[in-house]
C-alpha atoms as a PDB file:
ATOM      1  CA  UNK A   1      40.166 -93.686 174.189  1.00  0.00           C
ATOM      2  CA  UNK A   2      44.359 -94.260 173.086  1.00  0.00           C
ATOM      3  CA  UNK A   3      45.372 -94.481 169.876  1.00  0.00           C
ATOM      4  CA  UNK A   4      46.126 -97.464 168.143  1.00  0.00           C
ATOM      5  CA  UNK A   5      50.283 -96.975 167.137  1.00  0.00           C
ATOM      6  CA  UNK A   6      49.835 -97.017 163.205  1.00  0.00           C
ATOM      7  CA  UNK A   7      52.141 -97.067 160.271  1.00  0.00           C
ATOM      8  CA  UNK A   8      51.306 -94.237 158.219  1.00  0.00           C
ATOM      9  CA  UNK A   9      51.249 -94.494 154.332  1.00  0.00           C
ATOM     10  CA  UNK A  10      52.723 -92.531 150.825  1.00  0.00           C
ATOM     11  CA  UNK A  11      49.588 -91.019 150.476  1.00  0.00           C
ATOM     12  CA  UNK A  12      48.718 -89.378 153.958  1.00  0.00           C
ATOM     13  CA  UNK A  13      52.464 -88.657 154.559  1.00  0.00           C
ATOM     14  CA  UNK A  14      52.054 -86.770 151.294  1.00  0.00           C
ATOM     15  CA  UNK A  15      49.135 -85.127 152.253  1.00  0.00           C
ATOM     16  CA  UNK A  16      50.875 -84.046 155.769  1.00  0.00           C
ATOM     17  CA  UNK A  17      53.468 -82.424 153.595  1.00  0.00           C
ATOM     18  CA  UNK A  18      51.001 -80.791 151.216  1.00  0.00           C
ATOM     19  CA  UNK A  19      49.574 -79.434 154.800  1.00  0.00           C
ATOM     20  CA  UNK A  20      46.194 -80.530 154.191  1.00  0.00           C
ATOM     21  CA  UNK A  21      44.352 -79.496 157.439  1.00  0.00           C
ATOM     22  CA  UNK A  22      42.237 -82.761 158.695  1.00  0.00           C
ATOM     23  CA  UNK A  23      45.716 -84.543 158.447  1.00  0.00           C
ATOM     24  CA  UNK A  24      47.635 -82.141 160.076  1.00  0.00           C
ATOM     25  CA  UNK A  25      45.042 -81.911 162.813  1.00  0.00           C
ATOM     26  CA  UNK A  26      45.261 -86.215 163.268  1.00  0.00           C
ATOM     27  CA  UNK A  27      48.815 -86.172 163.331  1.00  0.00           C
ATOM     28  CA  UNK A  28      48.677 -83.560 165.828  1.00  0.00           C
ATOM     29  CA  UNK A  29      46.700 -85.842 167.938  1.00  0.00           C
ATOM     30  CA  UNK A  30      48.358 -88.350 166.750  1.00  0.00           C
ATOM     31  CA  UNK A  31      51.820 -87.189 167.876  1.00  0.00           C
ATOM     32  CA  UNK A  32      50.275 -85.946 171.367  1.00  0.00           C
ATOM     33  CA  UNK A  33      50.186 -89.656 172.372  1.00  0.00           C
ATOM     34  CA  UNK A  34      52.867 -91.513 170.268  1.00  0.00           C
ATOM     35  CA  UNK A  35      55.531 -88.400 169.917  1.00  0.00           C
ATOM     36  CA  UNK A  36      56.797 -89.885 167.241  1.00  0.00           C
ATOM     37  CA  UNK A  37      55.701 -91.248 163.294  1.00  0.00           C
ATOM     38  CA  UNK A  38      56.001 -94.703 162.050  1.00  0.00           C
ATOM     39  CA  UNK A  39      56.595 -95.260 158.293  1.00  0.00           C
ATOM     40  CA  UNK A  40      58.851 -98.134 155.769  1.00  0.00           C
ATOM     41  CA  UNK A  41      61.542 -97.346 154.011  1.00  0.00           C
ATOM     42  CA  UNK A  42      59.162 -98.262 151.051  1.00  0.00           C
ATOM     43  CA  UNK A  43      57.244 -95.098 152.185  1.00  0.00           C
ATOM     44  CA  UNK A  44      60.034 -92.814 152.187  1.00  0.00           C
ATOM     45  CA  UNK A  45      61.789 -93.934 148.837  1.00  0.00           C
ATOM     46  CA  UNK A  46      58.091 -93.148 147.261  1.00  0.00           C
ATOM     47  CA  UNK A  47      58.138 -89.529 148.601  1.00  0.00           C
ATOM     48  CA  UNK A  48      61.859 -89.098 148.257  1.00  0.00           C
ATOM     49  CA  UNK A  49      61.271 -89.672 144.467  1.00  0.00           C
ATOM     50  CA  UNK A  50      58.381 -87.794 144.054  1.00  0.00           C
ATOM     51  CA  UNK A  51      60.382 -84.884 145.540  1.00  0.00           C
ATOM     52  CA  UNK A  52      63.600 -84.751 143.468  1.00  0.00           C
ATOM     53  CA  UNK A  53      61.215 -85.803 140.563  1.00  0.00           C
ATOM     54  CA  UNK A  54      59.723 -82.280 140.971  1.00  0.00           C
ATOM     55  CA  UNK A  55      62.570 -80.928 142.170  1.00  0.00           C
ATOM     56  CA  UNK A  56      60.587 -79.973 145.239  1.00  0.00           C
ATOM     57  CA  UNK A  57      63.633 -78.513 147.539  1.00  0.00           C
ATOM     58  CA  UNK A  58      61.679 -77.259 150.133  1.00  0.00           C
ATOM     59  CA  UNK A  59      59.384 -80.216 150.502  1.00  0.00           C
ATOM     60  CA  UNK A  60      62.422 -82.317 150.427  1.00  0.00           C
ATOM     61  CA  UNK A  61      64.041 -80.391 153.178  1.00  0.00           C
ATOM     62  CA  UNK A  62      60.841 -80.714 155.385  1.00  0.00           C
ATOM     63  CA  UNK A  63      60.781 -84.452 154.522  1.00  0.00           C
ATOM     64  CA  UNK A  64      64.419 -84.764 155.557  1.00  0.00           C
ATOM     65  CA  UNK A  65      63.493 -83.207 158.799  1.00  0.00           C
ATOM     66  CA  UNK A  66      60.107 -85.067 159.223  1.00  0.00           C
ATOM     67  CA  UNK A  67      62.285 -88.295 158.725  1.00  0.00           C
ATOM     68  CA  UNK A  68      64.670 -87.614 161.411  1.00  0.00           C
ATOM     69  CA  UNK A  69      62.378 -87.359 163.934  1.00  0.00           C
ATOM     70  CA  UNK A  70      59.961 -90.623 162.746  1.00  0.00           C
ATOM     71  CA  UNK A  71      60.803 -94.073 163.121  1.00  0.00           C
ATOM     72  CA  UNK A  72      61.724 -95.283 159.762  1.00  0.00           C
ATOM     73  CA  UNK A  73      60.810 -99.471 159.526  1.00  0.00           C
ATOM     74  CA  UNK A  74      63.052-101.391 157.319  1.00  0.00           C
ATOM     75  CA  UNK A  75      61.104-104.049 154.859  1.00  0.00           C
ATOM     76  CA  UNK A  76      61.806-107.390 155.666  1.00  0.00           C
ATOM     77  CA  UNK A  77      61.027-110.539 153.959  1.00  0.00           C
ATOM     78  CA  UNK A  78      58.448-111.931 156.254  1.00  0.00           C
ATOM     79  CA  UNK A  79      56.811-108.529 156.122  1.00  0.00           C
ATOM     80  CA  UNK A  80      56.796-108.690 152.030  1.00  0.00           C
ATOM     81  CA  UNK A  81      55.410-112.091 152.422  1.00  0.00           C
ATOM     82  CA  UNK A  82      52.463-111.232 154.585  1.00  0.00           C
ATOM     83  CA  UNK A  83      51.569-107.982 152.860  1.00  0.00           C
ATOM     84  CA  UNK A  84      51.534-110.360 149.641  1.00  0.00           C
ATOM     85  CA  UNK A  85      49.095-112.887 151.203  1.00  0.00           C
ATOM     86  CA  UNK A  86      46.861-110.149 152.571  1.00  0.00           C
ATOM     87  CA  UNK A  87      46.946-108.384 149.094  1.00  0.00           C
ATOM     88  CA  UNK A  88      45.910-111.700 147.080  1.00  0.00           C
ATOM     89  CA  UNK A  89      42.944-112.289 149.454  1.00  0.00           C
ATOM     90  CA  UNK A  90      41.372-108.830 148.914  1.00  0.00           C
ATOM     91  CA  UNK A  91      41.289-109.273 145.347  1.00  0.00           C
ATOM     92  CA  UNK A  92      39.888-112.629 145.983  1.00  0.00           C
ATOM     93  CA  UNK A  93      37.182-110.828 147.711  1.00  0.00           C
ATOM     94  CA  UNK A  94      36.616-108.260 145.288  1.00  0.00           C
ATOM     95  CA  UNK A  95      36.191-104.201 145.585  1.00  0.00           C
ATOM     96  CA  UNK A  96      32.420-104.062 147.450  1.00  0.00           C
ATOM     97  CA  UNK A  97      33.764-106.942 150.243  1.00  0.00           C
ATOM     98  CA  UNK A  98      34.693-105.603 153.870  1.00  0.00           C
ATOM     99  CA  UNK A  99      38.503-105.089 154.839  1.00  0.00           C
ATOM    100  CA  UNK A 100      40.076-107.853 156.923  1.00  0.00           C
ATOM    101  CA  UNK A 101      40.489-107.696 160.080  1.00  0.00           C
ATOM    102  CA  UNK A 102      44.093-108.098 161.866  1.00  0.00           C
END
């Protein structure tokens, strides 16, 4: 069965950089069908930071590279707008309800 395309997040784009082996394994797999990542610009300016913050040079470098080859989405205001909405309903529904579907 294909993948669904996804936009990754900070914290498993993090986790890819740490190496951690399940996530290195799903992007594999990942990248075997898509060829290429999906993340916002949000997403990068939170690991971009993180990484001069620590002065991680190395890190950064591999980010820099990991970047060029992804496809980096720019934020835009209907896309603030919905994530908004979709973030005041799941606190409507509390921490033990279901996630929505899409």
């Amino acid at each position: 069965m294909p993948q669904p395309a996804v936009l990754l997040d900070t914290d498993i784009l993090s986790e890819l950089l740490k190496q951690h082996p399940l996530v290195v394994q799903r992007v594999r797999n990942y990248l075997a069908e898509h060829q290429r990542l999906a993340f916002s610009i949000i997403t990068r300016y939170e690991l971009l930071r993180g990484l001069k913050a620590k002065q991680a040079q190395a890190q950064e470098a591999a980010f820099t590279l990991l970047c060029q080859a992804s496809i980096i989405l720019p934020i835009t205001d209907q896309v603030v707008e919905r994530a908004a909405t979709l973030y005041g309903e799941l606190i409507d529904r509390g921490p033990c309800c279901p996630m929505p579907t899409f």
